[in-house]
Protein backbone atom coordinates (compact mmCIF):
# COMPACT_ATOMS: atom_id res chain seq x y z
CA UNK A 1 110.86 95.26 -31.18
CA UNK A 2 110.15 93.27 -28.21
CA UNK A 3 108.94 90.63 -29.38
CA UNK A 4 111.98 90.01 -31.41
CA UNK A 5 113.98 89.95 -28.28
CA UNK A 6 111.56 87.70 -26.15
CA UNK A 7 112.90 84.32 -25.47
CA UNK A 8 116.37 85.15 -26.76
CA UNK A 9 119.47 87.01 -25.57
CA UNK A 10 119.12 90.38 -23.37
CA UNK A 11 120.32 92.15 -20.54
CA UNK A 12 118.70 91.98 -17.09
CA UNK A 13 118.77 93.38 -13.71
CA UNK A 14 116.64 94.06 -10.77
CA UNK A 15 116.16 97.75 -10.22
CA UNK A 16 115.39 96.67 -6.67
CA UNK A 17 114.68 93.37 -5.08
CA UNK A 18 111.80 91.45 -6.80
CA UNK A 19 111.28 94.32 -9.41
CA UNK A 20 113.51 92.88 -12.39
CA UNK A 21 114.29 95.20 -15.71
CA UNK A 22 116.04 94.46 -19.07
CA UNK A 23 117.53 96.54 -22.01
CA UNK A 24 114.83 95.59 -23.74
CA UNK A 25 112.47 97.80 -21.70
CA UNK A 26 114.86 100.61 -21.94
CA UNK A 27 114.73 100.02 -25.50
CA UNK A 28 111.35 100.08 -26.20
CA UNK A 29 111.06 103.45 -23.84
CA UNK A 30 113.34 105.31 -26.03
CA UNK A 31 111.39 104.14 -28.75
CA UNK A 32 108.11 105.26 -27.76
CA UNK A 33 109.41 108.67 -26.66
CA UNK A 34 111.07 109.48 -29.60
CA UNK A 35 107.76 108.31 -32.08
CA UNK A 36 105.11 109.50 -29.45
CA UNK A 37 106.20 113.42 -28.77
CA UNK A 38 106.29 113.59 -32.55
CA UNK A 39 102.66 112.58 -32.76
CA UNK A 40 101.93 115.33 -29.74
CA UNK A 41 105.22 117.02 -29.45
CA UNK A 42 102.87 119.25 -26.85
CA UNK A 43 102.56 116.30 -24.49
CA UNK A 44 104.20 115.90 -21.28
CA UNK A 45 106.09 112.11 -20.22
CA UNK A 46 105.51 109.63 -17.45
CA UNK A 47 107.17 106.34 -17.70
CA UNK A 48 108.52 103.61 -15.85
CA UNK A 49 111.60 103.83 -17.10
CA UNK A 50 112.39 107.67 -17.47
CA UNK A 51 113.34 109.93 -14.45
CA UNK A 52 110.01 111.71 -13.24
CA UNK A 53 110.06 115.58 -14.13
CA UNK A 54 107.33 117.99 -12.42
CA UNK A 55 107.50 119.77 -15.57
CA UNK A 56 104.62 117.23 -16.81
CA UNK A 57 102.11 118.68 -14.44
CA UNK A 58 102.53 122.40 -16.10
CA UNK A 59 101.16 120.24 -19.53
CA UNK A 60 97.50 119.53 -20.30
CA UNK A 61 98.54 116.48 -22.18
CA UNK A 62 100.83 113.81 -20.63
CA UNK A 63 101.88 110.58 -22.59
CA UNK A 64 101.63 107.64 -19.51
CA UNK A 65 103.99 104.85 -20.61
CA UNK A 66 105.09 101.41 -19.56
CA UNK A 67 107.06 99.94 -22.13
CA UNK A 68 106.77 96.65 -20.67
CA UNK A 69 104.14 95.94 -18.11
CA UNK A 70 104.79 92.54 -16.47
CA UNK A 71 108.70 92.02 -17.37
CA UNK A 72 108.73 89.28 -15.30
CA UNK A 73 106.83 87.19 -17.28
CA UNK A 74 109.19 88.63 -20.31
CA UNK A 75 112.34 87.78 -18.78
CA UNK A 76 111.29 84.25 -18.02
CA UNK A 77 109.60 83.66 -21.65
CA UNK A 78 106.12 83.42 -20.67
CA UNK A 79 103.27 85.51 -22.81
CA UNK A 80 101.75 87.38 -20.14
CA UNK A 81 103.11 90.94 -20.79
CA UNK A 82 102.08 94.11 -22.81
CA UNK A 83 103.25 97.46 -24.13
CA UNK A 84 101.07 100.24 -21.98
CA UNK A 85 100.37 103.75 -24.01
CA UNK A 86 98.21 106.19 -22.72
CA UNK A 87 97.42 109.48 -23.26
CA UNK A 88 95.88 111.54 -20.43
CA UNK A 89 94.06 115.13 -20.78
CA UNK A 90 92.98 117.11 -17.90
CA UNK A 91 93.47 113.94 -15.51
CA UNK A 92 91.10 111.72 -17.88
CA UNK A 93 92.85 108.82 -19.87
CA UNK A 94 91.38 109.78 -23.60
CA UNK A 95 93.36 107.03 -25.99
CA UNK A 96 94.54 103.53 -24.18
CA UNK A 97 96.50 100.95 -26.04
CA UNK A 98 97.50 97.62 -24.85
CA UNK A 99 100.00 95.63 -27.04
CA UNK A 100 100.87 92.09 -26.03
CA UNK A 101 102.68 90.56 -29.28
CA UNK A 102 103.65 87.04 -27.65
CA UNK A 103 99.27 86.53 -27.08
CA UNK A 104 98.93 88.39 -30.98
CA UNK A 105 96.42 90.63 -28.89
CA UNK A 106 96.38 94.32 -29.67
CA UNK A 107 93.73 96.32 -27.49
CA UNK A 108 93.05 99.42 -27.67
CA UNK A 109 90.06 102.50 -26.55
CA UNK A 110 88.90 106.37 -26.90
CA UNK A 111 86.81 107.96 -24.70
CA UNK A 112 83.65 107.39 -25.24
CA UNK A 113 84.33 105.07 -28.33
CA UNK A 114 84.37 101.99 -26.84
CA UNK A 115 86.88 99.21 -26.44
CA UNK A 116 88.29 96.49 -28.51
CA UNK A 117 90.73 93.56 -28.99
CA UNK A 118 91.74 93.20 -32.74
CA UNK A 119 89.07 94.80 -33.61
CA UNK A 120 86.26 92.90 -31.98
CA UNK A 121 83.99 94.93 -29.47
CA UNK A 122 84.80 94.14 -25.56
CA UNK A 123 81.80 94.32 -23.12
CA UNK A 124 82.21 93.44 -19.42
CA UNK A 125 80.75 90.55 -17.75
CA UNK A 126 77.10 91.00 -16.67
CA UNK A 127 77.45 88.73 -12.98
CA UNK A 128 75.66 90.27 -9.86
CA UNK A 129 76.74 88.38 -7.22
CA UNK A 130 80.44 88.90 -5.59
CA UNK A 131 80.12 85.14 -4.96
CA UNK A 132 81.48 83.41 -7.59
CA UNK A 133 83.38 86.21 -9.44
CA UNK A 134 86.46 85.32 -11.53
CA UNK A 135 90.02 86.80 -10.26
CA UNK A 136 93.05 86.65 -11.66
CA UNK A 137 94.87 85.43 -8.98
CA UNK A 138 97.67 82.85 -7.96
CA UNK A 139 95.62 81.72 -5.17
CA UNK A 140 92.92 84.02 -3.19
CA UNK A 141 93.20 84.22 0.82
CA UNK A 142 90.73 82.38 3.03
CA UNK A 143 88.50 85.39 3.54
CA UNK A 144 87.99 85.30 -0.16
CA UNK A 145 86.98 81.70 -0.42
CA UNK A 146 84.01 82.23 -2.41
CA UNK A 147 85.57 83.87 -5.34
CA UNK A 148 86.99 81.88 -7.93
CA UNK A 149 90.74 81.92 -9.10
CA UNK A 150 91.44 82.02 -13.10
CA UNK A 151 94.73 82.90 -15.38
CA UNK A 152 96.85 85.43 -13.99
CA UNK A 153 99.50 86.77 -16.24
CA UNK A 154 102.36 88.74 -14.58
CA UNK A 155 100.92 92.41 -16.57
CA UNK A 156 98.63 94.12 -14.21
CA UNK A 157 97.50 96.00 -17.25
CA UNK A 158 96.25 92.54 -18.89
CA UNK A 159 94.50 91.60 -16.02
CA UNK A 160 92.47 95.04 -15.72
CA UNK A 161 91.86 94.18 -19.73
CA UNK A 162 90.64 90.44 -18.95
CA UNK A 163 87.29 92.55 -16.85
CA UNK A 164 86.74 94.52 -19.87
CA UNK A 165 86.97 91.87 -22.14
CA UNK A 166 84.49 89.48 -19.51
CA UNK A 167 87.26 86.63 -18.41
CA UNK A 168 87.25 88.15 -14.87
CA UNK A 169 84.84 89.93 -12.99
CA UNK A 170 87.19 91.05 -10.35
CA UNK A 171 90.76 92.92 -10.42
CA UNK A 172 92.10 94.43 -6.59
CA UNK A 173 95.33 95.89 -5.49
CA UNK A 174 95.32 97.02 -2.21
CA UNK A 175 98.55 99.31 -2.15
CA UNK A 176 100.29 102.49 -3.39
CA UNK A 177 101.11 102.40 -7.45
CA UNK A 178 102.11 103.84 -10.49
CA UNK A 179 99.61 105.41 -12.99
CA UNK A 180 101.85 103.31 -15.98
CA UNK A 181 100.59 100.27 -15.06
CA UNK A 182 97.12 100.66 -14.76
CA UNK A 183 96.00 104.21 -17.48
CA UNK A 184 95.65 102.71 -20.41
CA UNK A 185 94.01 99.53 -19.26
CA UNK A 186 92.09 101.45 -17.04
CA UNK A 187 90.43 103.31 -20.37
CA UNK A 188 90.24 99.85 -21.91
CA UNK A 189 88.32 98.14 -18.90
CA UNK A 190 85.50 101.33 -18.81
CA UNK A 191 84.79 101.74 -21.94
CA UNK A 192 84.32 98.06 -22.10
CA UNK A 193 81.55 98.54 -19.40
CA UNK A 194 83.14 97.76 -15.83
CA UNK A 195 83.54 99.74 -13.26
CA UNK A 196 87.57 101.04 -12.74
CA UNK A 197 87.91 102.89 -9.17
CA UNK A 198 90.68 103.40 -6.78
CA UNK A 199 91.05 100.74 -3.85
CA UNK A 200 88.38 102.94 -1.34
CA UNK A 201 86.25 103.50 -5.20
CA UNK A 202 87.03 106.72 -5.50
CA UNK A 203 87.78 107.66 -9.20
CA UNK A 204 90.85 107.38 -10.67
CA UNK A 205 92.65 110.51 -11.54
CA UNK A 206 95.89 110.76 -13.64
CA UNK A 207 98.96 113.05 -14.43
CA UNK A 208 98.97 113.46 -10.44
CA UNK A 209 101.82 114.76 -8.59
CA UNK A 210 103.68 111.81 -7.69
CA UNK A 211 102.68 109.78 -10.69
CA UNK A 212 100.80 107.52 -7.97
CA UNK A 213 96.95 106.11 -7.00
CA UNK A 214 95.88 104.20 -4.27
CA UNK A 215 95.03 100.73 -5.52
CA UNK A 216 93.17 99.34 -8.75
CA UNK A 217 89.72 98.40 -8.58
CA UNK A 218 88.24 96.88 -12.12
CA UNK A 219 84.90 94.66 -11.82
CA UNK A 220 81.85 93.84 -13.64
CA UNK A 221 79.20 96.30 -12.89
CA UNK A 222 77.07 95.28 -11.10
CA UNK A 223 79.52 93.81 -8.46
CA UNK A 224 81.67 96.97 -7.68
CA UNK A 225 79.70 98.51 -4.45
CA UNK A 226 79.90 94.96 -2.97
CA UNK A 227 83.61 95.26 -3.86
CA UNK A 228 84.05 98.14 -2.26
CA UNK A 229 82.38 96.94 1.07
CA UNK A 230 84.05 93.83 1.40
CA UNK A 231 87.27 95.23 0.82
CA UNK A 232 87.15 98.53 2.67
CA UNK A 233 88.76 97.37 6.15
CA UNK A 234 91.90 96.19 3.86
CA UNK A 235 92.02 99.33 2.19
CA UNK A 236 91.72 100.91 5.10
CA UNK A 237 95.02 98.99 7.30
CA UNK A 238 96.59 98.94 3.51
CA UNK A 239 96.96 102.62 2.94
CA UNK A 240 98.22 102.97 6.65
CA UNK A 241 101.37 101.00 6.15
């Protein structure tokens, strides 16, 4: 469905400055409601684009959607955006699917079963030195001058998947977001092998009251303590704003 609309004719707004939306999104929501709660009508909802209810938290299931993670990069016709499903069970993400049909890459993880992208096995990267670690990034600040810069598509979601699938070793956000962007990736990225933490590392929990966790932090293994440490002082100022 999205894919049929990318790079042609749809509406679009910005639901606030900077954050853009299109009917396509809204489309694709109702969608995935509709065919999801059939599959687990028992399921509670979280989506971007579907008023929050507290009535989720009374569930032991909650479907965590994001019917298109990284719309920017859909409005403006570039590939770097995915379809974000995941279903969550006593705060653990147990199924994760990533779809991004404009890359043909379908990804997808249980808990405990591993990871994949059409149907090949992901394992992280096995580097051991913060030095030299891939990010997806734009361009890195000066403090971070060691690291090295690679692809960044818009989907935060893709990027956590690019650690699991060993293109980065190194995925941050240092601020307040929503549990659609980052659950079913998050599933994706672990069971792949890396390490998937909040900004301080403190473990991710979902189906939380306001839908929210402090940061994303996805990196190779071996590499995730020295994360932590170097960027612990920007958590710290971060979470204070």
């Amino acid at each position: 469905m999205a894919l049929s609309k990318w790079r042609g004719d749809f509406g679009q707004w910005e639901k606030s400055p900077g954050n853009p939306v299109s009917d396509v999104d809204i489309a694709v929501d109702r969608m995935l409601h509709e065919e999801l709660r059939k599959l687990d009508p028992e399921a509670g909802w979280l989506s971007e684009e579907r008023a929050d209810n507290a009535e989720r938290l009374m569930h032991s299931r909650v479907w965590v959607v994001d019917p298109i993670d990284g719309t920017r990069d859909f409005v403006r016709g570039r590939r770097g955006w995915a379809i974000s499903v995941a279903l969550v069970e006593a705060g653990r993400v147990i199924v994760g699917v990533l779809d991004a049909p404009a890359r043909n890459e379908h990804w997808r993880a249980m808990l405990g079963e591993g990871a994949y992208r059409n149907d090949l096995p992901l394992q992280a990267g096995a580097t051991q030195s913060l030095s030299g670690a891939r990010v997806p990034a734009d361009h890195l600040p000066k403090a971070d001058g060691d690291l090295v810069a690679v692809d960044k598509p818009n989907s935060i979601a893709l990027r956590i998947g690019m650690v699991g699938a060993d293109e980065a070793d190194l995925l941050a956000t240092l601020r307040w977001g929503y549990e659609w962007d980052i659950a079913a990736a998050a599933l994706i990225a672990s069971e792949a092998g890396a390490k998937v933490s909040d900004a301080r590392g403190a473990p991710l929990r979902f189906n939380s009251t306001r839908g929210e966790a402090f940061g994303v932090l996805a990196t190779a293994p071996g590499i995730h303590a020295a994360a932590v440490e170097r960027l612990a002082e920007r958590a710290k100022v971060a979470a204070l704003r």
